[in-house]
Protein backbone atom coordinates (compact mmCIF):
# COMPACT_ATOMS: atom_id res chain seq x y z
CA UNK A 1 38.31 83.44 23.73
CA UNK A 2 39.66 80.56 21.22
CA UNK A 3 39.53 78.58 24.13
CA UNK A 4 36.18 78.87 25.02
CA UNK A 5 34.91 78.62 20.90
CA UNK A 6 37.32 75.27 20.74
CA UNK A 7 35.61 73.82 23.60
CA UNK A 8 31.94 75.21 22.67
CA UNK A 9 32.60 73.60 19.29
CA UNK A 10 33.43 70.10 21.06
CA UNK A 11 30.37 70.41 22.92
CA UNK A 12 27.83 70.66 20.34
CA UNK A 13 29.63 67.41 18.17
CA UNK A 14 29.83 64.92 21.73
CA UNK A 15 25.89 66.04 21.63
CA UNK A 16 25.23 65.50 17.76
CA UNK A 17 26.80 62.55 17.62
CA UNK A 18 25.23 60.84 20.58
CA UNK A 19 21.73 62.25 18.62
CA UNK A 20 23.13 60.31 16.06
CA UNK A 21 23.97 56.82 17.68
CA UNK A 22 20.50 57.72 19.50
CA UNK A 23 18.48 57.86 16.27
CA UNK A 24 20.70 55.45 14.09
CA UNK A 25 19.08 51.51 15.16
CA UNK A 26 21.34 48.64 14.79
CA UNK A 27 20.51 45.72 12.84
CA UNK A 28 19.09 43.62 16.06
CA UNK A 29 16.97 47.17 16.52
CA UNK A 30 15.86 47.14 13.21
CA UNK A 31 15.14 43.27 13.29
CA UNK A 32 12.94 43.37 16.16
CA UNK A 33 11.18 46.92 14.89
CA UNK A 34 10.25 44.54 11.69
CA UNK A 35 8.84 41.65 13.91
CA UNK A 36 6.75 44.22 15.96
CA UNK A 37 5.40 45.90 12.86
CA UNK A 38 4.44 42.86 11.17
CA UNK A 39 3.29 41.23 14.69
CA UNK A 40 0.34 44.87 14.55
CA UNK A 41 -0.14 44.60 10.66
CA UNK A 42 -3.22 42.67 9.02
CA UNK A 43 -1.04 41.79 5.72
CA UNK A 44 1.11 39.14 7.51
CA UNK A 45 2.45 37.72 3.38
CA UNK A 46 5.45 40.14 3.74
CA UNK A 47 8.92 38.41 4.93
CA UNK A 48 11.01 40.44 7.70
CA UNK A 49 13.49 42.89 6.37
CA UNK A 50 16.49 42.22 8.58
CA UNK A 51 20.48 42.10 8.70
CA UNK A 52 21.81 38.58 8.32
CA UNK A 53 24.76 39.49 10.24
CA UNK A 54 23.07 40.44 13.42
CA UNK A 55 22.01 36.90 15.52
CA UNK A 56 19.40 36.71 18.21
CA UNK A 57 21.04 32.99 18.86
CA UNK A 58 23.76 30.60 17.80
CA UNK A 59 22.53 26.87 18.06
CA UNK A 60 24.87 23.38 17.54
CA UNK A 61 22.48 20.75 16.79
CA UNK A 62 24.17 16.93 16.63
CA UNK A 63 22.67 13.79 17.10
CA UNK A 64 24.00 13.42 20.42
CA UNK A 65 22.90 15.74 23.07
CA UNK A 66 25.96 18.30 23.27
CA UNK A 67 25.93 22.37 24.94
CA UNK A 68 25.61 25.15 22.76
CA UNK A 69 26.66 28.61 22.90
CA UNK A 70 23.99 31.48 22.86
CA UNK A 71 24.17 35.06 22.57
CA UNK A 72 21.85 35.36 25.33
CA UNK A 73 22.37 32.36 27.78
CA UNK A 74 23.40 28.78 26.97
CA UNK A 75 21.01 25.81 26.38
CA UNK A 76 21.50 22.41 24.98
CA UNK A 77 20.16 20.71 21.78
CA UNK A 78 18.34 17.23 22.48
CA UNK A 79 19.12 14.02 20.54
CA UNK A 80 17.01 13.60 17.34
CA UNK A 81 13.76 12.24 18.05
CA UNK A 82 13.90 9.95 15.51
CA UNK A 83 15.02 9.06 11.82
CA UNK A 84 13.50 7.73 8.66
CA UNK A 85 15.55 6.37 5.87
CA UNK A 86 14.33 5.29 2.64
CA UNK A 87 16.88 3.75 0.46
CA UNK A 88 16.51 3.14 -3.24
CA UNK A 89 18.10 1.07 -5.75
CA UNK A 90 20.83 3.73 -7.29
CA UNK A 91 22.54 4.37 -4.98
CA UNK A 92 20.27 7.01 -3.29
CA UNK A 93 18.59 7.26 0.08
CA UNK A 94 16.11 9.84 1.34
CA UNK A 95 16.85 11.12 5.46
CA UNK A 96 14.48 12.40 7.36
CA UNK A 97 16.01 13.27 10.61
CA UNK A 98 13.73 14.78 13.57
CA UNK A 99 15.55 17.06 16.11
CA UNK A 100 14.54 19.28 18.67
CA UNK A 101 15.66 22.76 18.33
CA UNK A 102 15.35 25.74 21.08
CA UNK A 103 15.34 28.74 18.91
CA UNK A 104 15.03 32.93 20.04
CA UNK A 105 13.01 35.45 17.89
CA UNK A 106 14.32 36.80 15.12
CA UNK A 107 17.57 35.52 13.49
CA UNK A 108 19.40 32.26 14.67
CA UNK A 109 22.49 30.83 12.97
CA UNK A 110 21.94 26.97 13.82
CA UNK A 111 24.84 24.48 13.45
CA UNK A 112 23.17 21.19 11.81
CA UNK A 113 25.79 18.34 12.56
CA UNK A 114 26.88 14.68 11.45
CA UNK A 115 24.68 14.69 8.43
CA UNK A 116 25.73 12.37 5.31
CA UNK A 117 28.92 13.04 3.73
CA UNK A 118 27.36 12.31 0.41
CA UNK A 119 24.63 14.84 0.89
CA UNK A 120 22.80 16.77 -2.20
CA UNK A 121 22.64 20.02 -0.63
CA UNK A 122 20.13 21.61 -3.19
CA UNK A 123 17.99 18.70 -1.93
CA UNK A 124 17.71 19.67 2.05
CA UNK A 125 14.08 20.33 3.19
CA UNK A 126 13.73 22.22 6.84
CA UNK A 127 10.16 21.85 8.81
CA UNK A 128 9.39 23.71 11.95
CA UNK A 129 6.36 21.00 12.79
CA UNK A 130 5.15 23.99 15.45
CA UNK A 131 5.66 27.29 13.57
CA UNK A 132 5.13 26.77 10.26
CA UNK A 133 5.97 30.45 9.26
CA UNK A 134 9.63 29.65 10.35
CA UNK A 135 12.08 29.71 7.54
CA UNK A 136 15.83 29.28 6.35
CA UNK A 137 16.72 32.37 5.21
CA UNK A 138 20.05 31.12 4.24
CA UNK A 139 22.23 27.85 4.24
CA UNK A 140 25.76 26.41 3.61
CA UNK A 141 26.94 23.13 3.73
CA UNK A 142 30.35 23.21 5.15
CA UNK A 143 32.52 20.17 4.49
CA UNK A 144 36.38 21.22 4.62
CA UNK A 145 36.97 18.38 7.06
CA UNK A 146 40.54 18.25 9.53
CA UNK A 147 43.01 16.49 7.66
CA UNK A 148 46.78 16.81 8.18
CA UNK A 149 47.11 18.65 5.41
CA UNK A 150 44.77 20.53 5.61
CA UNK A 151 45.62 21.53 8.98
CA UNK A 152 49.27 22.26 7.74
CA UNK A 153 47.86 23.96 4.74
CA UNK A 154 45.87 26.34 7.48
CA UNK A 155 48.88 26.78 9.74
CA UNK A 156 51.38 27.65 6.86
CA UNK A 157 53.37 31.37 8.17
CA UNK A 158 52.21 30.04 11.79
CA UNK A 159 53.79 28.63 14.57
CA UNK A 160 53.54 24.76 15.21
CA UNK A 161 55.51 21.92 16.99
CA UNK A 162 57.32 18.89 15.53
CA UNK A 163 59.10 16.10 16.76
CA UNK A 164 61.26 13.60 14.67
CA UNK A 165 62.90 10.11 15.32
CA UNK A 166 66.73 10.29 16.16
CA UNK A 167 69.20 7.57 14.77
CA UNK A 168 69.73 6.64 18.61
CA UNK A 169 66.11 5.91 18.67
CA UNK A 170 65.07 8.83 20.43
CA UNK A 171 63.07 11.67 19.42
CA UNK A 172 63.46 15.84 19.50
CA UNK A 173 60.94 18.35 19.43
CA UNK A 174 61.54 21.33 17.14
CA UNK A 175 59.11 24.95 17.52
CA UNK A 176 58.76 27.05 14.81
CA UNK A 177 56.99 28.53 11.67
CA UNK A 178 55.86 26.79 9.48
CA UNK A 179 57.28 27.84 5.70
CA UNK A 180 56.49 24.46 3.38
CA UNK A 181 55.14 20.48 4.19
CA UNK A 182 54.87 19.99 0.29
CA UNK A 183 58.30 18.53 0.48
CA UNK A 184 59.20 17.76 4.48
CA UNK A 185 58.65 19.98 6.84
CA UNK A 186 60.32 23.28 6.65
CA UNK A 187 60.77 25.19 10.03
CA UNK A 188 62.22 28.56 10.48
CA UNK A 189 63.28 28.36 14.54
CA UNK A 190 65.16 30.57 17.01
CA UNK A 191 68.32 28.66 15.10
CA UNK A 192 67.43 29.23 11.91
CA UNK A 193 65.62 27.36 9.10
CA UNK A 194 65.35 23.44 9.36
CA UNK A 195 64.05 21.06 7.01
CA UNK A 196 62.44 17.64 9.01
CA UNK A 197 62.19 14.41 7.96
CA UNK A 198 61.10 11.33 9.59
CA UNK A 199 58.61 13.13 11.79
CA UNK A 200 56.87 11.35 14.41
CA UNK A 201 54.67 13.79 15.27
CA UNK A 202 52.96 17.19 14.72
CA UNK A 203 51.40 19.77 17.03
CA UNK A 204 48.75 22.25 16.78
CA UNK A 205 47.81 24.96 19.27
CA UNK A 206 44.66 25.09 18.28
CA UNK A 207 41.98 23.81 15.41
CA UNK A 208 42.22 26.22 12.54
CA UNK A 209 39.54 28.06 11.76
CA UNK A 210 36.90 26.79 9.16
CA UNK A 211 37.82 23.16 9.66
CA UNK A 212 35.23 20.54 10.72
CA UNK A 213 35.28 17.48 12.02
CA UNK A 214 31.68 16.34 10.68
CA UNK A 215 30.06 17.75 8.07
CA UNK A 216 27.27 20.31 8.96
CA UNK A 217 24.47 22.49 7.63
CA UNK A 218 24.75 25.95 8.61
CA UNK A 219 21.37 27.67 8.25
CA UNK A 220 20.12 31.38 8.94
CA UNK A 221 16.61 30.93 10.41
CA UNK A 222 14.43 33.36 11.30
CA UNK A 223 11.57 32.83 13.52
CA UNK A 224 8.82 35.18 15.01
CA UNK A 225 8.41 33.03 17.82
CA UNK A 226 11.11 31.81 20.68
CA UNK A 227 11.14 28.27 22.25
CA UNK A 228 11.78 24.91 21.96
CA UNK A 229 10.39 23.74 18.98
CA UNK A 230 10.57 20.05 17.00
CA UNK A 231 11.82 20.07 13.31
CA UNK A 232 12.36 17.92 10.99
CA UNK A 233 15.03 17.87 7.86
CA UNK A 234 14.86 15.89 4.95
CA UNK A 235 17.69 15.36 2.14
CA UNK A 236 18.95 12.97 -0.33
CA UNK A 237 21.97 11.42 -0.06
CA UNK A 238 24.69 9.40 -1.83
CA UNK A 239 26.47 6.38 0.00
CA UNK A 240 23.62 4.17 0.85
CA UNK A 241 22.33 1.07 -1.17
CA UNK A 242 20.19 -1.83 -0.67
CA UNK A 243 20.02 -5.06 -3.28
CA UNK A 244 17.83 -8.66 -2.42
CA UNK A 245 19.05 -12.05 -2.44
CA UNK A 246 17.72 -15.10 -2.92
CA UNK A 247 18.54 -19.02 -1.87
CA UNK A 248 16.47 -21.52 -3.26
CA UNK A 249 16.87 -25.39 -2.51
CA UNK A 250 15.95 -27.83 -5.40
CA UNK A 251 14.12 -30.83 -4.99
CA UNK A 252 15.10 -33.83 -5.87
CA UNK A 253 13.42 -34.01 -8.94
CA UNK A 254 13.89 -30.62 -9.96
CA UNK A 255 10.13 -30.13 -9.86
CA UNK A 256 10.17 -27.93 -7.15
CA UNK A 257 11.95 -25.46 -4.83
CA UNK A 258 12.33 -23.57 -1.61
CA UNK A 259 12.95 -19.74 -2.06
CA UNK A 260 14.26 -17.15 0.95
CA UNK A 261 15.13 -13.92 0.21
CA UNK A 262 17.52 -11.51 1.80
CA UNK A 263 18.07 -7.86 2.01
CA UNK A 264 21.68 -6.61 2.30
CA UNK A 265 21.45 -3.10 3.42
CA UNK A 266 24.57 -1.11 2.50
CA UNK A 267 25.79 2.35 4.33
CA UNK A 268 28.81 3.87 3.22
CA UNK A 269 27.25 7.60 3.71
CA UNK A 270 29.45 8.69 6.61
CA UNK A 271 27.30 8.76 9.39
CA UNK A 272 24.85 6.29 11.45
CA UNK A 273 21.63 5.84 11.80
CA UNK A 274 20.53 4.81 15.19
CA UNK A 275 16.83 3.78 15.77
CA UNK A 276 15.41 4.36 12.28
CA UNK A 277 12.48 3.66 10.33
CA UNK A 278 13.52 1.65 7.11
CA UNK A 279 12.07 1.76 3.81
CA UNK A 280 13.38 0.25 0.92
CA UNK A 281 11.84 1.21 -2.63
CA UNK A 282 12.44 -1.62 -5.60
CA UNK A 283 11.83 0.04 -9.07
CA UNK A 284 14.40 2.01 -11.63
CA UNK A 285 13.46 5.86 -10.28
CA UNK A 286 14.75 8.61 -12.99
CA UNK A 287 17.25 11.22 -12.39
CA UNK A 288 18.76 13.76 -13.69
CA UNK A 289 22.74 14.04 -13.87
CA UNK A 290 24.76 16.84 -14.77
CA UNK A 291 26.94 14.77 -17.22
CA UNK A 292 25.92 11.53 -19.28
CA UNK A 293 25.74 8.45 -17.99
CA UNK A 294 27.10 5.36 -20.05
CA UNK A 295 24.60 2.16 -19.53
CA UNK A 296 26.09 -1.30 -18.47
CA UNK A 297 24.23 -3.78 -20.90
CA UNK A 298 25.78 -6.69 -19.29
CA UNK A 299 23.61 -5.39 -16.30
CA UNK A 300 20.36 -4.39 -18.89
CA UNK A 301 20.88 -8.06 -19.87
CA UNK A 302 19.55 -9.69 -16.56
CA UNK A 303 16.47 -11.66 -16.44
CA UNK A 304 13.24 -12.36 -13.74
CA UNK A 305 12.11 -14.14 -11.02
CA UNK A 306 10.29 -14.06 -8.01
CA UNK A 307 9.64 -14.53 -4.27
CA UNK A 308 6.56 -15.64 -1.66
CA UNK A 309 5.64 -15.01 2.13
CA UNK A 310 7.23 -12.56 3.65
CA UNK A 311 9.08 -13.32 6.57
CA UNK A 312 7.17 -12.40 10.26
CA UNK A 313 7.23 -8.69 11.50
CA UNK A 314 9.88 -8.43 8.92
CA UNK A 315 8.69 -6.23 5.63
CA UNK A 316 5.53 -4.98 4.34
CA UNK A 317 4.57 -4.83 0.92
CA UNK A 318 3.30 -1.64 -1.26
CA UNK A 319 2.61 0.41 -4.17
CA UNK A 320 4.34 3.51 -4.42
CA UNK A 321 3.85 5.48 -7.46
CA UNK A 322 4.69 3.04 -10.35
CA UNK A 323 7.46 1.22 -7.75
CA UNK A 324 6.91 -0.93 -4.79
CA UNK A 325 8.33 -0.01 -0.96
CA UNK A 326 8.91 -2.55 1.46
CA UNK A 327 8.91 -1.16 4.70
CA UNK A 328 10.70 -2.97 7.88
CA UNK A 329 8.39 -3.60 10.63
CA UNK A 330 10.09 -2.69 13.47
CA UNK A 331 13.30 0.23 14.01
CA UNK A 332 16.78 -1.50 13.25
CA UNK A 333 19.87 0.89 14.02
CA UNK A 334 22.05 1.13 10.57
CA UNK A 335 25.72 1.88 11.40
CA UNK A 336 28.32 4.04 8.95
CA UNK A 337 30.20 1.52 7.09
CA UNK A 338 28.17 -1.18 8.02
CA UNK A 339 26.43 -4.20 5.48
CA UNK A 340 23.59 -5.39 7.01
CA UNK A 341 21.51 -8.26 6.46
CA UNK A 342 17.35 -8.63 7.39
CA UNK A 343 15.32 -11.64 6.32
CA UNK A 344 12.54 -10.44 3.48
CA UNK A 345 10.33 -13.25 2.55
CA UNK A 346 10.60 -17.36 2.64
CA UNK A 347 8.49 -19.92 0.60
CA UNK A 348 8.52 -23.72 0.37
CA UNK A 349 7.26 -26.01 -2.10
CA UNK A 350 7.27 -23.50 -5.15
CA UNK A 351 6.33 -25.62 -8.55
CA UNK A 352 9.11 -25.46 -11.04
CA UNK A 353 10.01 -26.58 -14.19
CA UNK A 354 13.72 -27.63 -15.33
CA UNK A 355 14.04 -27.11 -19.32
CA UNK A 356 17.60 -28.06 -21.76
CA UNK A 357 17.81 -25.31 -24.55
CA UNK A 358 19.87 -25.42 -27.20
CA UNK A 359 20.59 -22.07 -29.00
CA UNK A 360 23.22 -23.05 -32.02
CA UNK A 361 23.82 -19.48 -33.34
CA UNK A 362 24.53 -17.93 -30.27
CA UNK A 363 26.23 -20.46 -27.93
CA UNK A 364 27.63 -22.83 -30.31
CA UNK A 365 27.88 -26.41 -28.81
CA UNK A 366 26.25 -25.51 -25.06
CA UNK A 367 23.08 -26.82 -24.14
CA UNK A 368 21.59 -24.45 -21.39
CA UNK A 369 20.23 -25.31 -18.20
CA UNK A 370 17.12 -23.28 -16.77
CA UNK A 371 14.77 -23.09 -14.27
CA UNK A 372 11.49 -22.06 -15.25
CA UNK A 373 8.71 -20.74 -12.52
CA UNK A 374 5.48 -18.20 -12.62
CA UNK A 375 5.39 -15.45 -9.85
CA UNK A 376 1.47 -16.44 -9.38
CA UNK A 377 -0.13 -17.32 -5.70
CA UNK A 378 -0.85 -20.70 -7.20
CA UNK A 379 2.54 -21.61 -7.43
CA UNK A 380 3.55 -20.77 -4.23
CA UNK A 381 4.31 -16.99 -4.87
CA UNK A 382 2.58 -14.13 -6.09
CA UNK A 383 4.24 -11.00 -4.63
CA UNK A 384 6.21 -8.27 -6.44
CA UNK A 385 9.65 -8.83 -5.55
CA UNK A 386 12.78 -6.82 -6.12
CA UNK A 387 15.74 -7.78 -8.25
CA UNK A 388 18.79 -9.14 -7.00
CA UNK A 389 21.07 -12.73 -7.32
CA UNK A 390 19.37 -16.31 -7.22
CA UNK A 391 21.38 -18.56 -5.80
CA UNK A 392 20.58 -22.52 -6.43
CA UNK A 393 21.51 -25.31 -4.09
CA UNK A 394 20.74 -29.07 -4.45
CA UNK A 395 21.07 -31.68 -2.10
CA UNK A 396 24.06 -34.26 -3.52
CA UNK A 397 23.47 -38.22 -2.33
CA UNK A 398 24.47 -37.61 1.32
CA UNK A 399 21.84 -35.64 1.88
CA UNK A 400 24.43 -32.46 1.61
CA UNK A 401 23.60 -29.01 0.19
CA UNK A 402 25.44 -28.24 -3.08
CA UNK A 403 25.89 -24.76 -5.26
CA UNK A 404 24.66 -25.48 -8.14
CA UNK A 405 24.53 -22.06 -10.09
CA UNK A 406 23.48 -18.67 -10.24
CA UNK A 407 21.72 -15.63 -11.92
CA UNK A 408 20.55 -12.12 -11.64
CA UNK A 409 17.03 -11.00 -11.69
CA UNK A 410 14.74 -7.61 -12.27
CA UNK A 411 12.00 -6.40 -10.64
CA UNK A 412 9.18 -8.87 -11.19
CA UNK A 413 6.14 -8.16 -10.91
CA UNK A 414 3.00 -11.01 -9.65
CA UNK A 415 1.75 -13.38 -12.50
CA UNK A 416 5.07 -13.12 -14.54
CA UNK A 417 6.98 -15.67 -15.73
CA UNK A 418 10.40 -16.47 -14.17
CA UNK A 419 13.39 -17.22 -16.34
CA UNK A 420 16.88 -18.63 -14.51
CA UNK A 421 19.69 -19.63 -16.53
CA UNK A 422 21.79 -21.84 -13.95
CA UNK A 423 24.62 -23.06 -16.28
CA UNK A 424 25.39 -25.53 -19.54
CA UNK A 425 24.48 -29.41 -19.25
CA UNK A 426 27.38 -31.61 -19.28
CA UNK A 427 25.74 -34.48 -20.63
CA UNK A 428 23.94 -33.07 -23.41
CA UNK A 429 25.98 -31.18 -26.60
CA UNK A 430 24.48 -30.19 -29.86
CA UNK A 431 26.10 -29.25 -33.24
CA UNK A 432 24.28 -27.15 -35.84
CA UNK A 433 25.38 -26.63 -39.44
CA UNK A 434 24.33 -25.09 -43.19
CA UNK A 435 23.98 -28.19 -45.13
CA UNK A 436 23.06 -26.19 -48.44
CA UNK A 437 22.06 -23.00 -49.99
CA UNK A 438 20.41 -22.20 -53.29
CA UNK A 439 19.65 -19.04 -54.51
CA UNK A 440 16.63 -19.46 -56.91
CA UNK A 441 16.08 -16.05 -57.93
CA UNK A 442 17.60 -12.40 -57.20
CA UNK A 443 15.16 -12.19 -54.79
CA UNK A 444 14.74 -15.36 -53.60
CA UNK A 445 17.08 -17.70 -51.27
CA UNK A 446 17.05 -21.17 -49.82
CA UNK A 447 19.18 -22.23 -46.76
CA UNK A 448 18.95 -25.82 -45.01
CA UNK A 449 20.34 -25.97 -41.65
CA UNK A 450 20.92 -29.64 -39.66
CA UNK A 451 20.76 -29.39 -35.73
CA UNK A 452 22.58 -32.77 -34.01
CA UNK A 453 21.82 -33.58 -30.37
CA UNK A 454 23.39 -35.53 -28.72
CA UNK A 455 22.32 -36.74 -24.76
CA UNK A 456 24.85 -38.79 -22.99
CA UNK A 457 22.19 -39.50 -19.99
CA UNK A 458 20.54 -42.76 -18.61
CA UNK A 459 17.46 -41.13 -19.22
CA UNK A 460 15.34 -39.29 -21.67
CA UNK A 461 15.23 -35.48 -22.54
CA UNK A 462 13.36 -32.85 -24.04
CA UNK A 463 15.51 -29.91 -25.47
CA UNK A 464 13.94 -26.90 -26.83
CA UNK A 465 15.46 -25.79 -30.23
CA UNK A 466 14.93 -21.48 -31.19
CA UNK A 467 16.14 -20.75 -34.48
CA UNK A 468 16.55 -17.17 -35.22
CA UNK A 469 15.56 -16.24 -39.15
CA UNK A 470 17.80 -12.94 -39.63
CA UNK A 471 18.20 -11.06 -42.77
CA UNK A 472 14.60 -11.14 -44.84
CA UNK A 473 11.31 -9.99 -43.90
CA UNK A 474 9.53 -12.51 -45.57
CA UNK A 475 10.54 -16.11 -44.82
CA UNK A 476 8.64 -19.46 -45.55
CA UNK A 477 9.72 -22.78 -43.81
CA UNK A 478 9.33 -25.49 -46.85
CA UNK A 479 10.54 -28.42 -45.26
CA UNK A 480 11.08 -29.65 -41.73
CA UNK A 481 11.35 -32.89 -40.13
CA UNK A 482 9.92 -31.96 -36.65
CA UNK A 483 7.13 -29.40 -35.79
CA UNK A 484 7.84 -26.23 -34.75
CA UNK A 485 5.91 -23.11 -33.27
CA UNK A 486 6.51 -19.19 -34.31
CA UNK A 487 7.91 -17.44 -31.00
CA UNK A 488 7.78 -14.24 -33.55
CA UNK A 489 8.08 -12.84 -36.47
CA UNK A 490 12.01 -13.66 -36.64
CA UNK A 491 11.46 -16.87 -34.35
CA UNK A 492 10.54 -20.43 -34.53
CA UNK A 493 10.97 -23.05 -31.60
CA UNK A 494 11.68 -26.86 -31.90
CA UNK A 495 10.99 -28.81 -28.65
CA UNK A 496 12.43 -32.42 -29.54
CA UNK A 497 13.17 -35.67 -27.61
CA UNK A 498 16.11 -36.87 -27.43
CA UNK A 499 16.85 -40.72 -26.60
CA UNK A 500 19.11 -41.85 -23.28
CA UNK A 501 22.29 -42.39 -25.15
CA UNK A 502 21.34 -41.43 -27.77
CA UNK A 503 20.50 -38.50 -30.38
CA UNK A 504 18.40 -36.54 -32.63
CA UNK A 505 18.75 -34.86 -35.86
CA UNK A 506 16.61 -31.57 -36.41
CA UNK A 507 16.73 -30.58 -40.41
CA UNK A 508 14.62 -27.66 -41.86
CA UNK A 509 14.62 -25.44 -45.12
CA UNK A 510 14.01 -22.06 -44.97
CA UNK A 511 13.22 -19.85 -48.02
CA UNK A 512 13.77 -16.15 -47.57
CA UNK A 513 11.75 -13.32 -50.18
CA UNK A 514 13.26 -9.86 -50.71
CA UNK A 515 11.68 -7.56 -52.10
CA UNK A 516 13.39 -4.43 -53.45
């Protein structure tokens, strides 16, 4: 009787519970349940409710065609379609990579390979260009790539392989656990525990788990519809940078020049870029850093110049915003770790205008050399160009090209003027000294100041004297032997000839006011 109640009793719980598993969905049941309801209701706002641990699919998606591994079936991922890179000054660029992606309904977990290794991760955009209503539910950007020691790190209580150089020159192979590598390599074999040293190599049975050998994007998307589908990711990235050069050629008279410009593109972001779209914006774009950043004034104090024609079915010029983008006419491929070099504009015959200035209070005896021009179409230019180093050549008396300085420019704009210091004349020197001071009143001061210059040259030059009036707000100049012009209201500019072999004495009074 027992008997027969014991096996009763089993009866009724193998039926219960199979009503149980029977009415109790799993989370692919309850996934698809969702899609159909939504798929029948008229209020399509509301997201699926779903379990992000059940997947309808598993894709790998690199930039070369590889297989991937599906829960249902196998497909393959095609090579992206196509990239666009936009690099900016800062060491920023903006990818936009185009891939085609065969997705099943509901849930995927999609494997997004060999993307920058500088990536801002908070900054990835994901488009389904077909199915708009796609979306990442979630994503993680895993970048714990292999490494020895990371590898040893992962392998640490497990068994691995070793071999080590013998004094005889040979080498012997020892199999064991692994127990430290901070220190050597500690073992624990069949013998016992051995500590290695001159290893010559290290084996693995397998890849440990969680190691990568490109950095990926892992996203959770959900879809309502299956198929092969083109997307398109976007993200910012570290590692990339782009700057402009610039040659110009002197004439013989230093009345003119011949400009090129360069672009040297720069990609140290850890991954290439075959067949892209290149975009390069020139302007100072603001961002926003977690910690403050401590400004280079050497750099703040660079000057301006400019450019003309750009080369053929090279760039193309245009406002973006408050910048300017130059945008490469054709697709180049841009290699990780590679420099690379693309003409950007060339112009002959640009007017310029060599000027000697002699700053006393700030460079002492030096008498600077510059080379004035004006970014204007009817000098030969005209075109908002992008900063970057001027380099200056001449041609000597056999006709061969010479370096004959250098200097940094900003972003200049059309119709500016163009500034570029190229170094100190040798020939020329100045002096300038305080011959006297009175003070005529408590609030009222009189300095006299004597500028020498001196030109060692065959031939005749014009120097341009500033004087800087610091101190008082209210200055008067009561005596002067050469004209001068106000610059500004702490200013005044001398522009004097000086004799071949000869030299000229500046001498002015200035009377300072303060009132208090």
């Amino acid at each position: 009787m027992e008997k027969n109640t014991l096996i009763a009793t089993t009866a009724v719980l193998i039926v219960f519970s199979a009503m149980l598993i029977t009415l109790v969905p799993t989370g692919v049941d309850l996934l698809l349940q969702n899609s159909n309801t939504q798929a029948n209701q008229k209020d399509t706002s509301s997201e699926p409710h779903f379990n992000i641990g059940e997947y309808a699919r598993i894709v790998s998606s690199e930039k070369a065609p590889q297989a991937v591994t599906l829960f249902a079936g196998e497909s393959e991922v095609s090579s992206k379609q196509g990239t666009e890179l936009t690099i900016y000054n800062d060491n920023l660029a903006l990818v936009k990579e185009n891939r085609t992606i065969d997705l099943a309904k509901g849930l995927n977990k999609v494997e997004f390979k060999d993307v920058a290794s500088g990536i801002d991760a908070t900054s990835v955009m994901f488009t389904d260009t077909k199915y708009p209503s796609t979306f990442v539910v979630e994503q993680n950007y895993e970048y714990d790539i292999v490494s020895k020691n990371k590898l040893l790190e992962k392998f640490l209580e497990k068994e691995i392989t070793v071999s080590v150089n013998k004094s005889d020159g040979g080498s012997e192979e020892y199999t064991g656990k692994l127990l430290s590598y901070s220190d050597g390599i500690l073992l624990e074999t069949l013998q016992g525990v051995v500590s290695l040293s001159s290893v010559q190599k290290i084996s693995f049975p397998t890849l440990a788990d969680g190691l990568l050998t490109k950095p990926t994007l892992v996203w959770q998307i959900y879809t309502d519809n299956a198929g092969e589908r083109s997307t398109q990711t976007s993200y910012l990235t570290t590692g990339m940078t782009w700057n402009a050069d610039y040659v110009a050629k002197l004439s013989e008279n230093d009345d003119s020049l011949d400009l090129k410009g360069w672009v040297t593109v720069k990609n140290a972001s850890g991954t290439t870029y075959p067949n892209s779209k290149l975009k390069l914006v020139a302007g100072d774009v603001n961002r926003v850093y977690d910690t403050p950043r401590y400004l280079d004034y050497n750099v703040m104090y660079e000057k301006s110049m400019a450019g003309a024609a750009y080369s053929p079915e090279q760039f193309e010029e245009e406002s973006l915003f408050e910048y300017h983008m130059y945008s490469l006419g054709r697709n180049t491929d841009i290699k990780n770790n590679q420099t690379k070099q693309i003409s950007l504009l060339s112009s002959s015959d640009v007017s310029a205008d060599k000027e000697f200035v002699y700053d006393g209070s700030r460079f002492g005896t030096k008498v600077r050399t510059i080379i004035n021009l004006k970014n204007s179409e009817e000098q030969g230019l005209g075109m908002p160009l992008p900063k970057g180093k001027v380099r200056v050549y001449k041609e000597d008396s056999q006709g061969q090209l010479q370096f004959v300085g250098e200097d940094l420019i900003d972003h200049t704009p059309k119709d500016e003027e163009i500034e570029l210091f190229i170094g100190n004349a040798f020939d020329i020197v100045g002096e300038r000294k305080q011959t006297d001071r009175t003070e005529i009143s408590r609030s009222v001061v009189r300095f006299t100041f004597e500028i020498t210059l001196k030109n060692h040259k065959e031939t005749n030059v014009e120097v341009t004297v500033p004087e800087h009036l610091y101190g008082w707000k209210n200055w008067t100049i009561t005596s002067k032997t050469d004209p001068y012009e106000k610059i500004d209201s702490n200013t005044i500019e001398f522009k004097v000839n000086v004799p071949a072999d000869g030299e000229k004495k500046i001498t002015y009074t200035v009377e300072y006011i303060d009132y208090y």
